[in-house]
Each structure stands twice: as C-alpha cells, then as structure tokens.
Protein backbone atom coordinates (compact mmCIF):
# COMPACT_ATOMS: atom_id res chain seq x y z
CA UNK A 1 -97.31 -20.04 211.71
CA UNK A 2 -96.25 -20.12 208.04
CA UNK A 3 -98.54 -22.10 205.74
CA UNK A 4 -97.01 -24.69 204.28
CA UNK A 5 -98.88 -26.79 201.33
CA UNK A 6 -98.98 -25.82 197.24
CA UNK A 7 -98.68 -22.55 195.88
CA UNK A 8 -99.31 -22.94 192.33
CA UNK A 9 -99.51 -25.99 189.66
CA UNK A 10 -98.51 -25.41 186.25
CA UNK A 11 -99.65 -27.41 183.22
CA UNK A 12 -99.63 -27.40 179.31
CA UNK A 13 -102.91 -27.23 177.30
CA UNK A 14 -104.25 -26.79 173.88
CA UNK A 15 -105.35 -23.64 171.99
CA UNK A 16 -105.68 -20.60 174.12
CA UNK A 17 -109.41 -19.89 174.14
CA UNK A 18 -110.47 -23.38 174.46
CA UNK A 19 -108.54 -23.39 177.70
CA UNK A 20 -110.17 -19.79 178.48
CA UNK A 21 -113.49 -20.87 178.08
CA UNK A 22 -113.32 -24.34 180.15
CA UNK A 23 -111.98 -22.87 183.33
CA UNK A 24 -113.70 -19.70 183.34
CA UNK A 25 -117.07 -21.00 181.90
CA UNK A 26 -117.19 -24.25 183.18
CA UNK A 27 -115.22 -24.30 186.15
CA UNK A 28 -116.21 -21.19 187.25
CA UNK A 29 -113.00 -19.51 188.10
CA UNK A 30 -111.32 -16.08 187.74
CA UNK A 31 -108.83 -15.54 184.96
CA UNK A 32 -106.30 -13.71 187.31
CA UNK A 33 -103.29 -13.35 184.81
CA UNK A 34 -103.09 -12.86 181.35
CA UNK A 35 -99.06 -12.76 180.38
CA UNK A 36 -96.49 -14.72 178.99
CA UNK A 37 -94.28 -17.54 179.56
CA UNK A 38 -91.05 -15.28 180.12
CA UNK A 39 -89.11 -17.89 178.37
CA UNK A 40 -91.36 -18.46 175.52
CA UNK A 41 -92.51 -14.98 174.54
CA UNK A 42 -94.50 -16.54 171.84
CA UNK A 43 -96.88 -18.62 174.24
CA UNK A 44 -99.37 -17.54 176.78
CA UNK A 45 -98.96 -17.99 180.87
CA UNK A 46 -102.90 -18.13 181.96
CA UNK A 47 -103.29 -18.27 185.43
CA UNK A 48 -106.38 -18.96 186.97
CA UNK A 49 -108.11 -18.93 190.64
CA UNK A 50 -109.91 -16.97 192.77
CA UNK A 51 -110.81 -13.78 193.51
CA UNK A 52 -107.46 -12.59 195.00
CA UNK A 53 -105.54 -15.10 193.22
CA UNK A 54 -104.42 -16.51 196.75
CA UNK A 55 -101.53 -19.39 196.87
CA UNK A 56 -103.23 -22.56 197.15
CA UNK A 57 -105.76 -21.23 194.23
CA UNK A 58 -104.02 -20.87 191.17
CA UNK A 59 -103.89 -23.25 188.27
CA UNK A 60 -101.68 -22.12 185.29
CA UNK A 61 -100.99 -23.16 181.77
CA UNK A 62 -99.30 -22.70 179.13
CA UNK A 63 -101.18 -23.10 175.86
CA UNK A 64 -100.57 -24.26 172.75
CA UNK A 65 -102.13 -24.59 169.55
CA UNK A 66 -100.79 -27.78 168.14
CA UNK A 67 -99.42 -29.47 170.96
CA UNK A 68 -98.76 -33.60 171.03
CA UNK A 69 -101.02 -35.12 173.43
CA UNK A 70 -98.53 -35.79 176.43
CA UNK A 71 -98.97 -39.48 178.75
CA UNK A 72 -99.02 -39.53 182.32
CA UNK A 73 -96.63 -42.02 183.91
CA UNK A 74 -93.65 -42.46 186.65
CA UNK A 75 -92.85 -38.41 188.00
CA UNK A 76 -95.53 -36.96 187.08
CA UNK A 77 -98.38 -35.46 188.20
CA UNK A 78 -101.50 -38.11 187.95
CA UNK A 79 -104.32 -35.96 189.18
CA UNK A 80 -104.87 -31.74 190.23
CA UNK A 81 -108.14 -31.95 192.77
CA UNK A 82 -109.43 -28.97 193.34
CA UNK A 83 -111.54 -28.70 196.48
CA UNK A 84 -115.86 -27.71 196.82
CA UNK A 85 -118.12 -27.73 199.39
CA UNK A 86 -118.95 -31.28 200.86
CA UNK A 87 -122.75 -31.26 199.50
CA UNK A 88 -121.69 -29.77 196.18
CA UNK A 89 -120.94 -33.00 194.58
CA UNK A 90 -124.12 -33.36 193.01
CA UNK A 91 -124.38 -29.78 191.62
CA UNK A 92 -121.26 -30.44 189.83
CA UNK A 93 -121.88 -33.71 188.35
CA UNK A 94 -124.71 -32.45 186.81
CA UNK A 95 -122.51 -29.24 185.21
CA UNK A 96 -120.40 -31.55 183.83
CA UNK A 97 -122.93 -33.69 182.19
CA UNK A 98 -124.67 -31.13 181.17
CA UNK A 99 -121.34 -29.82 179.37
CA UNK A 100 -120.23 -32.88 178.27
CA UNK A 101 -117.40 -33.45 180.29
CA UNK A 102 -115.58 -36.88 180.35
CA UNK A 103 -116.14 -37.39 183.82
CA UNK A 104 -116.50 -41.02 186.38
CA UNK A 105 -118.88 -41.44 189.10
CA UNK A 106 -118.07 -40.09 192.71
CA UNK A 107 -115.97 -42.63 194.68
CA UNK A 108 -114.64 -42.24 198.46
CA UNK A 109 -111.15 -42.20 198.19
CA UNK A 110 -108.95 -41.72 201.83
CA UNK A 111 -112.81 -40.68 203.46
CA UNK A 112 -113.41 -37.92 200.77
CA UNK A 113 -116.27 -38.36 197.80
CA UNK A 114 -114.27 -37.45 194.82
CA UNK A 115 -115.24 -36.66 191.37
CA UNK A 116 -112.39 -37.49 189.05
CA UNK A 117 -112.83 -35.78 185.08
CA UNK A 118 -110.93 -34.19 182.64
CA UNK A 119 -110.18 -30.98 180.89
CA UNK A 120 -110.08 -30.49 177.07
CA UNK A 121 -106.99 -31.92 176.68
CA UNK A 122 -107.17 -34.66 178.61
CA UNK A 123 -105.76 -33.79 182.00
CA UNK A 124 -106.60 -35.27 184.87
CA UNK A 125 -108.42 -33.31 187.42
CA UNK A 126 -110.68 -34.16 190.67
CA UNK A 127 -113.61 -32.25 192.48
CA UNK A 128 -113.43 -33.24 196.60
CA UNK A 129 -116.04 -32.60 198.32
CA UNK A 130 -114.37 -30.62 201.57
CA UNK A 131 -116.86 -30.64 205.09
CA UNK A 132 -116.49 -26.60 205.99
CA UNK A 133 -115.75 -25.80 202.32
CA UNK A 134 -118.70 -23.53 202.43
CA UNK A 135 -117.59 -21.07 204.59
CA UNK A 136 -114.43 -20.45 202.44
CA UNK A 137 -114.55 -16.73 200.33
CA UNK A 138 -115.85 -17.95 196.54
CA UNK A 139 -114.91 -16.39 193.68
CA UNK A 140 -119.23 -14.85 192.38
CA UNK A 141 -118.14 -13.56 188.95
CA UNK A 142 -119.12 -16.92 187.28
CA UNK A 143 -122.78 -18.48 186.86
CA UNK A 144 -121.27 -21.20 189.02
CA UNK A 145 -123.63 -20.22 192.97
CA UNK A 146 -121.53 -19.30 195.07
CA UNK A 147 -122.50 -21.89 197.43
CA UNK A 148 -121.07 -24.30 194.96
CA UNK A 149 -118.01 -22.51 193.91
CA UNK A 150 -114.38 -24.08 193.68
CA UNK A 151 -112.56 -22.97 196.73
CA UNK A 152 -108.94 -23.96 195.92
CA UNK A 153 -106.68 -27.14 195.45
CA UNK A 154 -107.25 -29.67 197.73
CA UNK A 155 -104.04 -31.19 196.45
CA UNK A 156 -102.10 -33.31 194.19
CA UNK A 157 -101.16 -37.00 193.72
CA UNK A 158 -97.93 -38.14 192.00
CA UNK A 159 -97.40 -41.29 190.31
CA UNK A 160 -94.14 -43.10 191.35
CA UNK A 161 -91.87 -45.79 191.58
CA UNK A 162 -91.57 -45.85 195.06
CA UNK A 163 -92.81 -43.59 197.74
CA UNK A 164 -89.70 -42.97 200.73
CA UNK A 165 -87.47 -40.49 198.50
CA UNK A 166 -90.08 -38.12 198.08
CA UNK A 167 -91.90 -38.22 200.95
CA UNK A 168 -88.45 -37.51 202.70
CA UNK A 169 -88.53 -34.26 200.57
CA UNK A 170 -91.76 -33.59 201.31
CA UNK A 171 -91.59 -33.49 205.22
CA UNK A 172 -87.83 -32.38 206.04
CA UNK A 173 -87.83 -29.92 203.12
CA UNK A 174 -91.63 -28.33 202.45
CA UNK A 175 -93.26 -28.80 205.89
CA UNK A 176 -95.31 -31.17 205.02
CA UNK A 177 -96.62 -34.83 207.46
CA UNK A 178 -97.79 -37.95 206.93
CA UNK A 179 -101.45 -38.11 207.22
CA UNK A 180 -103.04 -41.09 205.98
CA UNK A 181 -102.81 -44.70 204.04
CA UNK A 182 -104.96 -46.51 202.00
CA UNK A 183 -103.61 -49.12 199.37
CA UNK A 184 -100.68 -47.74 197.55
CA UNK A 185 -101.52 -44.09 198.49
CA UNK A 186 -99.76 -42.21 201.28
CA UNK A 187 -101.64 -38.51 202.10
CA UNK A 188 -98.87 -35.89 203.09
CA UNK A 189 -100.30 -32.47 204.49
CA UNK A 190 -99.39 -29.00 205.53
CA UNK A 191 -101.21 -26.49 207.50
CA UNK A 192 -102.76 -24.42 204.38
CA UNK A 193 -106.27 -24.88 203.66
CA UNK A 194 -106.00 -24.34 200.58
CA UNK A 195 -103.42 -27.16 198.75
CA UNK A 196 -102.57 -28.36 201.96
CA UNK A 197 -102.59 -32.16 200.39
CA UNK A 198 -99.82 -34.11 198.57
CA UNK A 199 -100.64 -37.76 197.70
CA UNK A 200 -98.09 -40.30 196.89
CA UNK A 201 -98.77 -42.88 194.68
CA UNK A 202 -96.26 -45.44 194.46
CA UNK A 203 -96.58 -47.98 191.53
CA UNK A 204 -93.26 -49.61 191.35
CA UNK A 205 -91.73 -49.95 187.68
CA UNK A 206 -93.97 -48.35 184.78
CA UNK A 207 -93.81 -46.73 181.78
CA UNK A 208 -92.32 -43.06 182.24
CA UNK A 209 -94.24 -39.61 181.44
CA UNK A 210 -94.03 -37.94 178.53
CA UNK A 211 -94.75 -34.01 178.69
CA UNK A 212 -97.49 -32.71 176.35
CA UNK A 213 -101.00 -31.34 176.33
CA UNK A 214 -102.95 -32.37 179.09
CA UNK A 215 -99.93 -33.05 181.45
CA UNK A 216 -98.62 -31.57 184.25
CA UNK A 217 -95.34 -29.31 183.91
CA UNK A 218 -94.47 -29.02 187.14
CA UNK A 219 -95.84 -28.11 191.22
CA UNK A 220 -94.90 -25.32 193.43
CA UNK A 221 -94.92 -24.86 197.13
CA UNK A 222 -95.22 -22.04 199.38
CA UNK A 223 -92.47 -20.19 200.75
CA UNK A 224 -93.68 -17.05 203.23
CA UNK A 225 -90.61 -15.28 201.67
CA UNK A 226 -86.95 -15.28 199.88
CA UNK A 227 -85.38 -16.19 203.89
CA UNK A 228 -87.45 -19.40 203.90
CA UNK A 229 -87.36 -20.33 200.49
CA UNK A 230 -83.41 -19.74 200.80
CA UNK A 231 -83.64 -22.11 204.29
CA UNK A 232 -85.61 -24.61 202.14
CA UNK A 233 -82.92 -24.56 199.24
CA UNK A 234 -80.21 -25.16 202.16
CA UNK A 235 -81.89 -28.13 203.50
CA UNK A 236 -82.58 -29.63 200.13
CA UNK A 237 -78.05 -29.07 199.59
CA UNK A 238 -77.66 -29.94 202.98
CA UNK A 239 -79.63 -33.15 203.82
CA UNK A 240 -80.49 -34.57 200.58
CA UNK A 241 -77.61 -33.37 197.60
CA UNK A 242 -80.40 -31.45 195.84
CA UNK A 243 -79.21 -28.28 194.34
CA UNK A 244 -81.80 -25.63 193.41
CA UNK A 245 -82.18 -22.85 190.30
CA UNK A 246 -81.06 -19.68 190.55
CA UNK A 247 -83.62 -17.35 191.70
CA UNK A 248 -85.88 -16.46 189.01
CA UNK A 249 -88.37 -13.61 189.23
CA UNK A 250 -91.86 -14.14 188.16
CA UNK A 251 -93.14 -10.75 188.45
CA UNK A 252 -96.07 -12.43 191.01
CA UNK A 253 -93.92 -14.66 193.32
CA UNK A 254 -89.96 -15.59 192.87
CA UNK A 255 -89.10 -19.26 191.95
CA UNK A 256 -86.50 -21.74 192.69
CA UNK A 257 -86.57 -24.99 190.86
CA UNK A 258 -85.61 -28.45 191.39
CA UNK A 259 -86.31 -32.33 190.50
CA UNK A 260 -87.33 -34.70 193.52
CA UNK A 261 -85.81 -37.89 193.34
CA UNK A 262 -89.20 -38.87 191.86
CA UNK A 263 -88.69 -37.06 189.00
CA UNK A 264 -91.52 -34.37 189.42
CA UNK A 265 -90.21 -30.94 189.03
CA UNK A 266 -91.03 -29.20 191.79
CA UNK A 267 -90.85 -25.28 192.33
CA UNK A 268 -90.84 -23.31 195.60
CA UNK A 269 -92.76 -19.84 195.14
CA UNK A 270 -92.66 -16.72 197.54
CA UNK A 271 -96.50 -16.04 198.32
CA UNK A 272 -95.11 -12.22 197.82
CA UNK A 273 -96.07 -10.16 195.59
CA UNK A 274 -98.80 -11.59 194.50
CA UNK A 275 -101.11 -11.06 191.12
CA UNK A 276 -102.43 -7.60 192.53
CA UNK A 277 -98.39 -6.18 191.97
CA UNK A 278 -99.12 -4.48 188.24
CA UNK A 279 -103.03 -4.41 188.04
CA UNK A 280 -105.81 -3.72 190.38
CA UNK A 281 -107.14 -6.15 192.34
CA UNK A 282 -110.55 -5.29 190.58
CA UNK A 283 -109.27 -5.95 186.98
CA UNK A 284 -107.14 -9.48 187.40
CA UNK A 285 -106.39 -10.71 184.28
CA UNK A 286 -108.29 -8.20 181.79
CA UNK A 287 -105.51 -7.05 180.14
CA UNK A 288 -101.78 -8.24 178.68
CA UNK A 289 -99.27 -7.98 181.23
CA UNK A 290 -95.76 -8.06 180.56
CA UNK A 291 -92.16 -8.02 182.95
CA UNK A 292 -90.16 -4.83 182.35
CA UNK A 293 -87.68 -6.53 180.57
CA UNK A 294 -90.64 -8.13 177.64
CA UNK A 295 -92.40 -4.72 177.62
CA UNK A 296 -90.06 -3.01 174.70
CA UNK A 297 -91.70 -6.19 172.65
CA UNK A 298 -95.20 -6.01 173.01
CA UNK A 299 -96.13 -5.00 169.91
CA UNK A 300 -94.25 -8.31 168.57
CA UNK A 301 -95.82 -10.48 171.00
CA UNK A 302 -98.96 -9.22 170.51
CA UNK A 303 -99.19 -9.96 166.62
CA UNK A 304 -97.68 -13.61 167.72
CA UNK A 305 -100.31 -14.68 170.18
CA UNK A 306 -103.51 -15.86 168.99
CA UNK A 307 -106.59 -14.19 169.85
CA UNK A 308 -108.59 -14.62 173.37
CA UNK A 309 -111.64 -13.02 174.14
C-alpha cells in the first residue's frame, strides 16, 4: 500500500549557523542536505532529519540573515510536531530548559501529551509523545540517547477560516481520513508513520499570515512516484478546479505545487530519489551540493553564502 501522509515541511529561518546549531545540537537531528534554494542561489536549502533522510523526517529551511520576523495567521502553518517516544517527554523538557528554550508545559491535546516550544526564530514547533515510538530506527550521531531521539513528524496543524475546503483536499486528493475531533480541531491521517497527521484548525475570520522568519513556507506530501503524483494533479483539475506547477526537479524528490483553498501552499513530492542520489548515505549533508545546472557557479555561490561549520 502506498504511504500516504507528509513528505517534507519547508520553513524560513534566521542566520544559517544559528539554525545549524539548534536542530543539530539541540534537537538532535542529522543535517542531511547542505545546498541551495535553486531559485535563490544566494540562500541556503538545509534539510534536516534522520539518518536516511526518510519522507516523513525532513524539516527544511531556508535561512536568512536579516529576515523580518513573519506572523502566523489564516493559511498557514500554526505548529510542525515532531514525534518521540511516549516516556520521553520528560527527558526533553529538561533539554530545553536546560538550553533555554521558550517552551509551555506538556498538555494532552486529541489523547497525546504534547510539548509545544519554539525555535530561534520563533516558529512554532511541538514534541508528541508517540506509544511504540521507541522501536522506530533513531538517528545516534547526536548526544540526544537514542532512546529519546526524534523519530519523525507526527504532523502539522493549519490555522483556518473554515475547515470543509481543505479537508475535501485532504481526503479525495492526498489519501488522507478523518480521525478525530476535539473543539475546533479536526485530526486527518494517512497510513505513514512517520507525518501521517494533518490537523485542521478552523478559527473563522482572523488576521491573515504574513511570511517571514519563523513561519512556515509551505508542506509537502508523499507521492510513491511521478504516475501518482500526476493522478493526484488530475484529481485536484478534475474534482476541485485546482491546477498544479509544472514539474519541477529537486534533485532529491520532484515537486508539483499548488494553493488549497485555505491558502496553505501545499507541495506533492516523489519519495524517489531521495538525499542518498549525489552523496553517500554515510556523508549526508557534509559537503555543498549543487544541481547540474548551478554547478558552473559554485565558486560564486560559495563566496555569497555565509559561513557554516
């Protein structure tokens, strides 16, 4: 059965090693990508995960130095949880005190303890304690145990006006169902363990998002390959008057983008090739990797970016 659930979620950040050192240090996870955003040259793509860089993993940004603070509101992304093992709640809200991250207290939220803080910049994240989580691979190349390590997304939630449009999307479209209610929150899920979870929040009128550091640039789901992210693309035309991007290839998966009627821009990603296509699966994210077409540059880009360790 194809997975169906989140592939990757992309976001926009602050200075470069600042972002570097919270998700690798803090967090724990594996840089697996060090390259550019292909349409801005001048700026870094980080992409981050586990050890194989799996769909469902990977949290990307694009950093930069002197970026506005952006403001979360209607169609956007509110929170990025990330899923850990159930009894590894504690563990990490002792990390983050002990690193000084803005964080609240654990609250059950749709039967889960959650740990809601924030990055550097401000964006909103989540750590759900997951019963089985444990037996899930963990990346070990951090001083986070590996007992305690962060397995994957557990999913998103999206501020809205109103709830129906997208939810329509997300079950007729991206294989996703309804799974659960509580107060203005309706839980959509696919069959990936990883990502598997889409929450709706829906909020009626409010102010509208503004893009920036610490906000969410956009969400992508998983397509098994270019047949079913082309079927997905038809059903999108053909049941809901949604037209998608061209195709656009990302070196590590191939994209299609489009706005739900939310306003969240949402991507659909091929899980193929993955991260391991132009480095060893042994050296993710070690060195500067650029597409074919960026490569004649490098010596450009290279004096433009600022310096990571």
């Amino acid at each position: 059965m194809t997975a169906t659930g989140l592939h990757h979620v992309t976001a926009i950040s602050g200075p470069a090693r600042r972002n570097l050192d919270f998700y690798t240090r803090v967090l724990g996870l594996r840089l697996v990508k060090k390259t550019v955003n292909f349409d801005d040259p001048g700026t870094y793509h980080l992409y981050y995960g586990d050890e194989a860089g799996q769909p469902g993993t990977i949290l990307t940004f694009f950093p930069w130095e002197n970026v506005a603070p952006g403001r979360v509101g209607l169609g956007e992304t509110q929170e990025t949880a990330l899923r850990v093992p159930r009894g590894s709640i504690g563990y990490w809200t002792h990390r983050l005190v002990a690193a000084g991250v803005p964080h609240e207290a654990p609250a059950q939220i749709l039967g889960e303890t959650v740990l809601p803080f924030r990055d550097p910049d401000g964006l909103a994240l989540a750590l759900v304690g997951v019963t089985g989580a444990e037996a899930e691979p963990a990346w070990t190349g951090s001083d986070v145990p590996a007992e305690h390590a962060i397995r994957g997304f557990h999913g998103v939630t999206l501020l809205l006006c109103e709830a129906a449009p997208t939810a329509a999307i997300l079950t007729d479209v991206l294989g996703l169902t309804e799974t659960g209610r509580e107060g203005m929150l309706t839980r959509f899920s696919g069959t990936a363990p990883l990502g598997g979870h889409v929450t709706l929040r829906a909020v009626g009128d409010f102010l509208r998002g503004r893009p920036g550091g610490g906000s969410v640039h956009h969400i992508a789901f998983r397509a098994a390959d270019d047949a079913a992210q082309a079927a997905m693309a038809e059903r999108l035309a053909a049941g809901h008057g949604l037209a998608v991007t061209e195709q656009r290839d990302r070196n590590y998966f191939r994209s299609v983008y489009f706005r739900e009627p939310g306003g969240v821009l949402f991507e659909i990603a091929t899980d193929a090739p993955g991260f391991a296509a132009d480095e060893p699966a042994g050296s993710l994210g070690e060195t500067l990797k650029l597409p074919a077409f960026l490569e004649p540059h490098r010596r450009e880009i290279e004096r433009v970016l600022p310096k990571v360790a």
